[in-house]
Protein backbone atom coordinates (compact mmCIF):
# COMPACT_ATOMS: atom_id res chain seq x y z
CA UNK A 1 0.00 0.00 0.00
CA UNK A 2 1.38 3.63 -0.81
CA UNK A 3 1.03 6.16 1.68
CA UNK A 4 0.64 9.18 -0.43
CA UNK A 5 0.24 13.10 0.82
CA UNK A 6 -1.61 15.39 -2.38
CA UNK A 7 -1.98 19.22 -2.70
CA UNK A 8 -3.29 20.49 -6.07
CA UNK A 9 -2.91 24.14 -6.43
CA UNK A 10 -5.77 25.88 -8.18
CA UNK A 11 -5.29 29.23 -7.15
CA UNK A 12 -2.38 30.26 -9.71
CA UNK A 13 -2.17 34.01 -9.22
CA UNK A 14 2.04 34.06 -10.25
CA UNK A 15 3.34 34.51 -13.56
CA UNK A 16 7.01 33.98 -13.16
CA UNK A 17 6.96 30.81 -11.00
CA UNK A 18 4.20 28.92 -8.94
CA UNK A 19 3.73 25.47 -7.88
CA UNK A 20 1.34 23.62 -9.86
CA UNK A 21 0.57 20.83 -7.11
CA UNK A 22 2.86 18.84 -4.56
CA UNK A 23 3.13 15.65 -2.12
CA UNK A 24 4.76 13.47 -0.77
CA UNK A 25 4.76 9.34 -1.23
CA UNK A 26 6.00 6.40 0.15
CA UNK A 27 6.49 3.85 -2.10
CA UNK A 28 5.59 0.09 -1.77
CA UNK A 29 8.59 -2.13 -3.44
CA UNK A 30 9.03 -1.79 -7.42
CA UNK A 31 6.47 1.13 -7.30
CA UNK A 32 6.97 2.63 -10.77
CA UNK A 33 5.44 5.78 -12.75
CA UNK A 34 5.43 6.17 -16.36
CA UNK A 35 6.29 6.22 -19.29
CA UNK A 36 4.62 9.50 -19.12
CA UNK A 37 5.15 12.98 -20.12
CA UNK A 38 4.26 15.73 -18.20
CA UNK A 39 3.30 19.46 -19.17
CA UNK A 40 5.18 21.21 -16.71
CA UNK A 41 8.79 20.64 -14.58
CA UNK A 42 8.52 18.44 -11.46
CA UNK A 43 11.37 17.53 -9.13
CA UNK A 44 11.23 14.55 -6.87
CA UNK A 45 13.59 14.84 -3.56
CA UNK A 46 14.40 11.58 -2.26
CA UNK A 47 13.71 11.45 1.84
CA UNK A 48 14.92 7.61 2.25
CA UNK A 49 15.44 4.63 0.65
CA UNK A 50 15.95 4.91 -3.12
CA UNK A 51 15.15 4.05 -6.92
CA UNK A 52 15.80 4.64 -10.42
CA UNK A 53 15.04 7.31 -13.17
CA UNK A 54 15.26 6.69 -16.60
CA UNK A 55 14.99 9.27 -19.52
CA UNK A 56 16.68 10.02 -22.62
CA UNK A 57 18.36 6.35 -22.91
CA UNK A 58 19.82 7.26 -19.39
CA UNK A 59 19.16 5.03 -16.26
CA UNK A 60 20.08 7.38 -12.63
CA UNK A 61 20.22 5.31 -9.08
CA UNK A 62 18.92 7.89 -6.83
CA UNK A 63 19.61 7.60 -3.15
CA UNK A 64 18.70 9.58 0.26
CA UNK A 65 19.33 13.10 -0.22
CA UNK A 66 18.78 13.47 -3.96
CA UNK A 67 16.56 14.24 -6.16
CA UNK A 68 15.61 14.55 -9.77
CA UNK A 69 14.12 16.90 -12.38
CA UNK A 70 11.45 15.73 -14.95
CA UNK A 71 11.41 18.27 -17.59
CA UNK A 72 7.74 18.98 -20.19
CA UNK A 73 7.50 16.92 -22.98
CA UNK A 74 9.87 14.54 -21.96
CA UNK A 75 9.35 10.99 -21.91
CA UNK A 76 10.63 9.68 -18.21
CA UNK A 77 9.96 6.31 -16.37
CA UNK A 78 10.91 5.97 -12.20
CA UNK A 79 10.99 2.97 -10.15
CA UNK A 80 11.01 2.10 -6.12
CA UNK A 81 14.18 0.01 -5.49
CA UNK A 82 12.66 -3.72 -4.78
CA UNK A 83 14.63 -3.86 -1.64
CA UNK A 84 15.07 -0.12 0.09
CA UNK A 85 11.99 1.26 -1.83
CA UNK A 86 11.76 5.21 -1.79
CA UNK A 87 10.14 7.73 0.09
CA UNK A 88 10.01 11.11 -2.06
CA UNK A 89 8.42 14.40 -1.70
CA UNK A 90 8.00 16.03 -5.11
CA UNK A 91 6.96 19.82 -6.91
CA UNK A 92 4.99 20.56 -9.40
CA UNK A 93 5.94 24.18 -10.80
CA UNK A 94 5.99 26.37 -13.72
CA UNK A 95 6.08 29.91 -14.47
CA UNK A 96 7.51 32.36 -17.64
CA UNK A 97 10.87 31.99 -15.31
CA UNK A 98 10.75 28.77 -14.44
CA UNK A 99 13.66 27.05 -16.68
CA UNK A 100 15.60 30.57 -15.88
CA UNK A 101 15.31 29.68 -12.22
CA UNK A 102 16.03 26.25 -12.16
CA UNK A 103 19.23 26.82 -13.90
CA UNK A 104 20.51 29.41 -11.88
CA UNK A 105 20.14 25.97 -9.22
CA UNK A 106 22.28 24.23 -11.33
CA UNK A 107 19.30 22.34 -12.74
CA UNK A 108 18.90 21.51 -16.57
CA UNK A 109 18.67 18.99 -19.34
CA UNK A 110 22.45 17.90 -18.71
CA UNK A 111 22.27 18.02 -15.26
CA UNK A 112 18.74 16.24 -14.19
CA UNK A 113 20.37 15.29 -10.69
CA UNK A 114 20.93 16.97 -7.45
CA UNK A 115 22.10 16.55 -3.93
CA UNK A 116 20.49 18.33 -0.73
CA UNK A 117 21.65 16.90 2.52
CA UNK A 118 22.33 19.91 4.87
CA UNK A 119 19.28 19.51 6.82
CA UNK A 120 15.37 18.34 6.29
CA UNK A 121 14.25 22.02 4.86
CA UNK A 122 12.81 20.85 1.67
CA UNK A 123 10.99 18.22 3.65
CA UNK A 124 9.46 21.14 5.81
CA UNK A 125 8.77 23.80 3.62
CA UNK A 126 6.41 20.77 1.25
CA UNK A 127 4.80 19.72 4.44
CA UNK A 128 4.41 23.40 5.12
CA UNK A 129 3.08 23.46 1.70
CA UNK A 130 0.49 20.28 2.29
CA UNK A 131 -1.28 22.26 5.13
CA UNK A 132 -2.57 25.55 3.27
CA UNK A 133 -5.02 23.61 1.25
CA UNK A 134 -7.84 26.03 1.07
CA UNK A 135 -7.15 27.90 -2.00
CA UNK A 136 -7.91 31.66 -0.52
CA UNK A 137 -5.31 34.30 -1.22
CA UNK A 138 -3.69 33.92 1.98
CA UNK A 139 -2.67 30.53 1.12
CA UNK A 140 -1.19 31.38 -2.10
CA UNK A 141 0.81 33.89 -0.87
CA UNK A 142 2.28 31.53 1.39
CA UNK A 143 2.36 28.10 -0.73
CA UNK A 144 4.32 31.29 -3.25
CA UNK A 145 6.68 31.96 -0.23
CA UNK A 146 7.43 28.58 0.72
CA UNK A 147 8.41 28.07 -2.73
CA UNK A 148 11.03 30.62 -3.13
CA UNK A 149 12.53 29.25 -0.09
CA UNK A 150 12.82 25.57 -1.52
CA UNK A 151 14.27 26.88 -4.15
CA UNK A 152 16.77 29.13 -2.35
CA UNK A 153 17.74 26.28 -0.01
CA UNK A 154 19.22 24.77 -3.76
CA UNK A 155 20.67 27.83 -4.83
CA UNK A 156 22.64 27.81 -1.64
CA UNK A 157 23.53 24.30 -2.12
CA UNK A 158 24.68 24.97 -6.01
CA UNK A 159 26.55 27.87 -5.38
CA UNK A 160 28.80 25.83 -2.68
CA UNK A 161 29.21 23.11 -5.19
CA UNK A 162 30.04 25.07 -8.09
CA UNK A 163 32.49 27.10 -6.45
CA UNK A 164 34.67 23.71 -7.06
CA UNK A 165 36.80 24.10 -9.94
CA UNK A 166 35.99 22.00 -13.20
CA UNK A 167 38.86 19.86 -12.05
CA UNK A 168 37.94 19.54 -8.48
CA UNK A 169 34.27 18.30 -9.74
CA UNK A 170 36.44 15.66 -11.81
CA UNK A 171 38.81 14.81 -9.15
CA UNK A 172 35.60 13.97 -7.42
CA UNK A 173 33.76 11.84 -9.67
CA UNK A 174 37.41 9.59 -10.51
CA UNK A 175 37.89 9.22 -6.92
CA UNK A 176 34.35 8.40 -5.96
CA UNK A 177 34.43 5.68 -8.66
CA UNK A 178 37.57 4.41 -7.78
CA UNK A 179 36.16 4.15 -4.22
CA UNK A 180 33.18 2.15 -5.41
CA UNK A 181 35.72 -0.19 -7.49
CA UNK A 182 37.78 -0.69 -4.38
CA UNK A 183 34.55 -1.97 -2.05
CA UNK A 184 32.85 -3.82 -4.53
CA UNK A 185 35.59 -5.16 -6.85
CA UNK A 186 34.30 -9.14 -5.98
CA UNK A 187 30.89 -8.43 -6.74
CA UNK A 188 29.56 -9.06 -10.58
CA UNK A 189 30.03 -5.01 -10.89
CA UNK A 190 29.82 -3.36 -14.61
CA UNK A 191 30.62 0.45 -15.48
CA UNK A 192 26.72 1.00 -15.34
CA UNK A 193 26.97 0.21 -11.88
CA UNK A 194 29.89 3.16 -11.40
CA UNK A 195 28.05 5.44 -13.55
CA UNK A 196 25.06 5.30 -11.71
CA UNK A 197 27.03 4.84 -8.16
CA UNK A 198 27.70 8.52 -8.59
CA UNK A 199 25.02 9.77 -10.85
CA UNK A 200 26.70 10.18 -14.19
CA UNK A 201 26.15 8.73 -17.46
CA UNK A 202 28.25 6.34 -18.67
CA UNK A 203 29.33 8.28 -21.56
CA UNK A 204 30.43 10.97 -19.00
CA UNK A 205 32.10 8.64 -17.14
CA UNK A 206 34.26 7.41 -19.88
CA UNK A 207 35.64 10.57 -21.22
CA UNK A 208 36.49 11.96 -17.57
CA UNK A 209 38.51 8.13 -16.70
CA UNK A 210 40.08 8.70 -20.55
CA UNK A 211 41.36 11.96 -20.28
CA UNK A 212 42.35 11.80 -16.67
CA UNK A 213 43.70 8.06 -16.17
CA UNK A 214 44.47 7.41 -19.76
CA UNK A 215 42.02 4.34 -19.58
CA UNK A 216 38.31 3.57 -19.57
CA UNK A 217 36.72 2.59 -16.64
CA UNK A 218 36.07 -0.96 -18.00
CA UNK A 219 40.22 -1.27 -18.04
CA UNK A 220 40.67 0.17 -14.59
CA UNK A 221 38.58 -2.07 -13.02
CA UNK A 222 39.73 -5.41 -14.77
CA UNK A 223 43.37 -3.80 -13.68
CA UNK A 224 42.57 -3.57 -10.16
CA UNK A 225 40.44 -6.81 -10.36
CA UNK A 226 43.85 -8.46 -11.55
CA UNK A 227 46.07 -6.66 -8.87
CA UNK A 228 44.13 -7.58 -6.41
CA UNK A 229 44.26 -11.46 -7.82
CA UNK A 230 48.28 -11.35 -7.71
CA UNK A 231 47.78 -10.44 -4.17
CA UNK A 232 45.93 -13.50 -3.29
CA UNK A 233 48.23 -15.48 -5.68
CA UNK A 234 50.85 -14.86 -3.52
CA UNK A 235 50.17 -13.93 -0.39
CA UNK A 236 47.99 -17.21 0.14
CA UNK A 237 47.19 -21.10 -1.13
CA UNK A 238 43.79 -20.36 -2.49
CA UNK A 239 43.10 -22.71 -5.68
CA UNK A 240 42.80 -20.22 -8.81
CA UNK A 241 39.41 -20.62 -9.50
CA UNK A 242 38.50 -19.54 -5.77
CA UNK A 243 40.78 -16.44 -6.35
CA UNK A 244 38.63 -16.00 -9.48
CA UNK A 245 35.64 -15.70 -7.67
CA UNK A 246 36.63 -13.69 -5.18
CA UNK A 247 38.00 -11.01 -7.61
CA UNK A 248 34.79 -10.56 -9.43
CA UNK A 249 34.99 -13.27 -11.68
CA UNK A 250 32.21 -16.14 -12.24
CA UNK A 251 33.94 -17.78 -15.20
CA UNK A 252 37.75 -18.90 -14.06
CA UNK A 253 38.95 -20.05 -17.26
CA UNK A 254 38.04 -15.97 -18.34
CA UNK A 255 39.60 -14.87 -14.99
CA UNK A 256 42.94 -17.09 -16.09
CA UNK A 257 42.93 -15.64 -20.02
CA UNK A 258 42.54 -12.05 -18.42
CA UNK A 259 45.17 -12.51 -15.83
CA UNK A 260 47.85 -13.46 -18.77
CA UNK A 261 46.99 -10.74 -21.11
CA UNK A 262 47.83 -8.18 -17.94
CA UNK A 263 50.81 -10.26 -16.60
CA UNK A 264 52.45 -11.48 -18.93
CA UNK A 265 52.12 -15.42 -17.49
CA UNK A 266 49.46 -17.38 -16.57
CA UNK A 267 47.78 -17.31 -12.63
CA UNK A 268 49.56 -20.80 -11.87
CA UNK A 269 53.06 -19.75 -13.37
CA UNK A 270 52.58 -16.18 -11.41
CA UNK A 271 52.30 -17.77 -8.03
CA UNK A 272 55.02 -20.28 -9.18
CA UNK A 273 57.65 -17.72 -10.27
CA UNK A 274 56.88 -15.51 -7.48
CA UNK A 275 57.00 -18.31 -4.65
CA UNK A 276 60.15 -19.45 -6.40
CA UNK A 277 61.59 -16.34 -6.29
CA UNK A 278 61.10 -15.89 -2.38
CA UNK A 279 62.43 -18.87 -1.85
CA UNK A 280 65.73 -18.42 -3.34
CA UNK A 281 65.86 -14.68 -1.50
CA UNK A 282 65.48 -16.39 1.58
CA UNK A 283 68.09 -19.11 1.09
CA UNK A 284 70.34 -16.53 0.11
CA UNK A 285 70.31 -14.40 3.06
């Protein structure tokens, strides 16, 4: 059952930005909306769990603390996680300066995803929203109010974030994804999984690892996946096809092809050499 919180706002007496309706939902697992269009912008703000947006041929994991525009005419599809399903508040707005304000939060059709986690304002300021449900002047006026405050809670927000250079933003991203690699290297993890780890297309994500790294993603993490292997190789008496598995790998006789196009030699020859090698160190000293 969805627990769901409506306001419809009838009483439209703005021209350059008013809400249109708002609410808040909690979704049951695998809760989905859409395909759909819509005629106007709405932003969904993620309160816990999370899900997944899809538009434009692009699939966004959404967590706690973010959110994501829907713009008009745009065909969009969203989903409840099956396991940590979502609880989102959204907006409902438009207005001759509605685009204009929503990119001066940092908010357009390259950049459909945000993060808001200083404190539980947005939260308030809909709930705030939820209880002037009368329609009279007096409650437009303040649904109008509240609404310039949610979005100058994002302003604030962007204008911390942006004062990051271009090549702190991308210091971010490559170290974020290489923190993701690192925890979940011995899962069955793909580059979709990065991308949408730290809400970026994959596309994005390729060019930044390319002309920062000097490799794609897909290479770094079969890299590390390998390093990580030649640690185990040596460092313990695992059989190969456990090492396989623990590095990520469900297919060992893949794992041992991948391991001698890095190294050089296969798994078994690596941990052979390298014992060997030890050995006469030790009898040496």
């Amino acid at each position: 059952m969805l627990d769901i919180y409506f306001l419809e706002n009838t009483n439209r007496s703005f021209n350059d930005l008013y809400l249109c309706y708002c609410g808040l939902e909690k979704c049951v697992p695998l809760y989905s909306f859409g395909p759909a269009v819509r005629p106007n912008y709405l932003i969904h703000y993620v309160l816990d769990g999370e899900g997944y947006y899809y538009v434009n041929d692009n699939k966004y994991k959404v967590r706690k603390n973010q959110g994501f525009l829907i713009e008009p005419n745009v065909v969009t599809f969203y989903q409840a996680d099956k396991d940590n399903p979502w609880t989102y508040l959204w907006i409902g707005i438009d207005g001759d300066k509605a685009k204009l304000y929503l990119n001066s939060v940092g908010l357009d059709s390259e950049h459909l995803i945000f993060t808001y986690e200083k404190d539980d304002a947005l939260k308030e300021y809909v709930l705030e929203m939820l209880k002037h449900h009368t329609m009279s002047d007096s409650d437009a006026f303040k649904i109008e109010g509240l609404l310039y405050l949610f979005f100058s809670k994002l302003c604030e927000d962007h204008k911390e974030t942006s004062s990051l250079t271009r090549e702190e933003n991308t210091n971010n991203y490559i170290n974020k994804a290489i923190e993701f690699i690192q925890n979940n290297y011995h899962n069955s993890i793909k580059v979709t999984d990065i991308a949408d780890y730290i809400c970026l297309n994959r596309s994005y994500l390729t060019s930044i690892f390319q002309s920062n790294l000097n490799m794609s993603p897909q290479k770094f993490l079969m890299k590390f996946r390998i390093t990580k292997a030649a640690e185990l190789l040596y460092n313990t008496d695992l059989p190969i096809a456990n090492i396989a598995y623990s590095c990520g790998y469900s297919d060992p006789l893949a794992f041992s092809k991948t391991f001698k196009k890095i190294k050089g030699v296969s798994p078994k020859q690596y941990r052979d050499t390298k014992k060997e090698t030890t050995k006469k160190f030790l009898l040496s000293q």
